[in-house]
Every structure is written in C-alpha cells, then in structure tokens.
Protein backbone atom coordinates (compact mmCIF):
# COMPACT_ATOMS: atom_id res chain seq x y z
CA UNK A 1 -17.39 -6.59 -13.77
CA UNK A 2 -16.83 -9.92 -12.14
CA UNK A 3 -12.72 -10.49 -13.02
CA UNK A 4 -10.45 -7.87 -14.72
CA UNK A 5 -6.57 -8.19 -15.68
CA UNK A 6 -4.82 -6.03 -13.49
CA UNK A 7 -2.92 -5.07 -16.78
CA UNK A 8 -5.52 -3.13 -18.21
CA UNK A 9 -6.06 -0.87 -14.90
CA UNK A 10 -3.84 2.21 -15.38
CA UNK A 11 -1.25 3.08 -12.63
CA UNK A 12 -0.62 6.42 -10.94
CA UNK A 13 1.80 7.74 -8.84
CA UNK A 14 1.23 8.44 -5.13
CA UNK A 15 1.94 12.19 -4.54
CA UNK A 16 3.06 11.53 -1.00
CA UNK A 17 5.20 9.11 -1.83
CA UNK A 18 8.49 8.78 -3.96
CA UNK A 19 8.70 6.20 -6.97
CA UNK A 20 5.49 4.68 -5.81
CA UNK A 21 2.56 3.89 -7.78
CA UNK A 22 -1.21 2.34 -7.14
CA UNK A 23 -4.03 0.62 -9.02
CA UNK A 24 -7.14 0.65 -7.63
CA UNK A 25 -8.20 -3.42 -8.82
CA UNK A 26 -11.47 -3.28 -6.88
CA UNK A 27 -13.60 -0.33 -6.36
CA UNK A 28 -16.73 1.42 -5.18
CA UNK A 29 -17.82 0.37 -8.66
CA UNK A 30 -17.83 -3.15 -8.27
CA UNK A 31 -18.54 -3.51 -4.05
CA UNK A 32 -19.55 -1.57 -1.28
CA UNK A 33 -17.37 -3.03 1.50
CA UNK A 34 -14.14 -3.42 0.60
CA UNK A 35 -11.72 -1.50 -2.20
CA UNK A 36 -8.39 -3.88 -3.22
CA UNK A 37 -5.17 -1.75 -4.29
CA UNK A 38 -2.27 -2.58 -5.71
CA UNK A 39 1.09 -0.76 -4.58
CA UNK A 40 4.64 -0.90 -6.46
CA UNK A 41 7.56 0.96 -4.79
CA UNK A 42 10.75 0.87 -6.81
CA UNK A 43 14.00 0.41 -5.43
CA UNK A 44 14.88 3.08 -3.92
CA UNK A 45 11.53 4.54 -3.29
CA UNK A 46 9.07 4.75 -0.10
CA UNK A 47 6.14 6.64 1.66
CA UNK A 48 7.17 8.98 4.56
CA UNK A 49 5.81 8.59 7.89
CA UNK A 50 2.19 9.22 7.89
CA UNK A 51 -1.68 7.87 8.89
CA UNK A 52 -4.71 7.05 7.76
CA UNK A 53 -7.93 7.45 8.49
CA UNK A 54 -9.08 3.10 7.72
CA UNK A 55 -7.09 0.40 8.48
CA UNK A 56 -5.05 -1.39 6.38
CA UNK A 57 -4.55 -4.95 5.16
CA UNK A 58 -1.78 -5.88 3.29
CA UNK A 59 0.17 -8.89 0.93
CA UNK A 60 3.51 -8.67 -0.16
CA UNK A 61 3.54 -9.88 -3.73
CA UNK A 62 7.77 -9.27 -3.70
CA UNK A 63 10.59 -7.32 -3.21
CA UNK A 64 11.41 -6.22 0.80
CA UNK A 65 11.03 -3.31 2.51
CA UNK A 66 11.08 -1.97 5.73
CA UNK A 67 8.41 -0.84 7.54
CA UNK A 68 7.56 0.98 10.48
CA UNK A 69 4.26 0.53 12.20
CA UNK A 70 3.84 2.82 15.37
CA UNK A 71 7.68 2.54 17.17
CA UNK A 72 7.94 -0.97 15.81
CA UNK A 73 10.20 -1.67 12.59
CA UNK A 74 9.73 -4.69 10.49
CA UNK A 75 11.76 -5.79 7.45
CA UNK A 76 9.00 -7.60 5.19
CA UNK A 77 8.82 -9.86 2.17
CA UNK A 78 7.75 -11.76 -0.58
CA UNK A 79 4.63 -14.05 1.42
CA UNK A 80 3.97 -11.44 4.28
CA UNK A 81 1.21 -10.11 5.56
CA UNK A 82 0.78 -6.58 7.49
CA UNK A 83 -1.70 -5.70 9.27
CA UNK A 84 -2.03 -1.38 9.83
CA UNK A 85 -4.85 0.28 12.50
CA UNK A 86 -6.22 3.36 11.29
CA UNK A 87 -4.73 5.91 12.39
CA UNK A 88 -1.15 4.72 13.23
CA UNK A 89 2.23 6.36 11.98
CA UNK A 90 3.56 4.13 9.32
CA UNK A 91 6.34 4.25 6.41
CA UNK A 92 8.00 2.21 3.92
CA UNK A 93 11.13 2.19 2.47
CA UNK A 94 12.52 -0.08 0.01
CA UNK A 95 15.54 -2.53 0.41
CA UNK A 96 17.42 -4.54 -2.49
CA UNK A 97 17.28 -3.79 -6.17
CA UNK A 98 13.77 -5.00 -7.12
CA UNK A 99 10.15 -3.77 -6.66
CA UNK A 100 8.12 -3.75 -3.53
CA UNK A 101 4.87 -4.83 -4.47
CA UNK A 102 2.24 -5.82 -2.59
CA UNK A 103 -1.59 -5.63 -2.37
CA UNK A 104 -3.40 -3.44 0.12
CA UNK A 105 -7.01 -3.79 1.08
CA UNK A 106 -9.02 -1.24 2.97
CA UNK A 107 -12.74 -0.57 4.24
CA UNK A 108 -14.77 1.32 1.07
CA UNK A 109 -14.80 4.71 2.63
CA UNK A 110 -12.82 7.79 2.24
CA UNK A 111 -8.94 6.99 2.97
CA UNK A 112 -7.51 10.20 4.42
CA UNK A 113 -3.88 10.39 4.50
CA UNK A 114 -1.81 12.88 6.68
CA UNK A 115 1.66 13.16 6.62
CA UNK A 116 3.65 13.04 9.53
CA UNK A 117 6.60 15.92 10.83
C-alpha cells in the first residue's frame, strides 16, 4: 500500500512509557529499509531514561518536551528535529498542556529497548 491515513492505523500504548502511545505508519510490510512511527505523549506523560539498539530520527509535529540525549538536555518543539545514536540514554518528558507528538523514523530491524536505573 502506496499512501494510508494515519487515522485508520490503530494506536497502542508504550509499556515503558507513561501516557504515551505509537503507530507504526510504515512497516516491514510496505519497505525493507526504513519503518516510520508516530509517537503522542500527553501532557503530563514521558519515557524514562533508556536506549536503543538503532538510531533514531525524529520530527516534532507539536507540543514541547524536554529531552535528554546522553548528559545533554534540550527543550524541543513544534518544527524540530532530533537526531538519537543507538545506543544512547535518552528520555522525554512533557511540558505545557498539549500533546507531544512527533514522528520517529528508525532502520527496519529489531528496536531493542532497555531501560535505564
């Protein structure tokens, strides 16, 4: 399938993290390089420190939040883009009163995660 609404792709929650959810737009199914995820934190919400095993690429669609990438923090936005080497401690954590959204691409392999302390 060439082009899909992203409103008919059901959303689930990411057990690590807290109010967070993910579609998987782009999979295995439709190319062997690349897999294209969307992420919504709500307010509130966030992932705990942790790593994975393929790098990350990553649009902010809206809302802020801050994020830490190894000992670095950033405060991100609507129009950002975040760029996450496997295997680095990261986190996110929501700031205002609306979603964090954003759009996360990765390599098309298995994505290991492995929380952190």
């Amino acid at each position: 399938m060439y082009v899909k609404s992203s409103g008919t792709i059901d959303r689930e929650q990411v057990p690590a993290g807290t109010d967070t959810t993910k579609q998987v737009l782009i999979g295995k199914e439709e190319g062997p390089n690349f897999a294209m995820r969307r992420f919504e934190i709500q307010p509130g919400g966030g992932m705990p420190l942790h790593t994975n095993v393929v790098e990350h690429e990553q649009y902010v669609l809206g809302g802020q939040a801050h994020i830490r990438i190894g000992a670095q923090e950033y405060t991100v936005r609507e129009g950002d883009a975040v760029f996450i080497p496997a295997g680095i401690e990261h986190s996110y954590d929501t700031v205002g009163d609306e979603p964090f959204a954003f759009i996360c691409v990765v390599p098309n392999q298995e994505d290991m995660i492995e929380l952190v302390g």
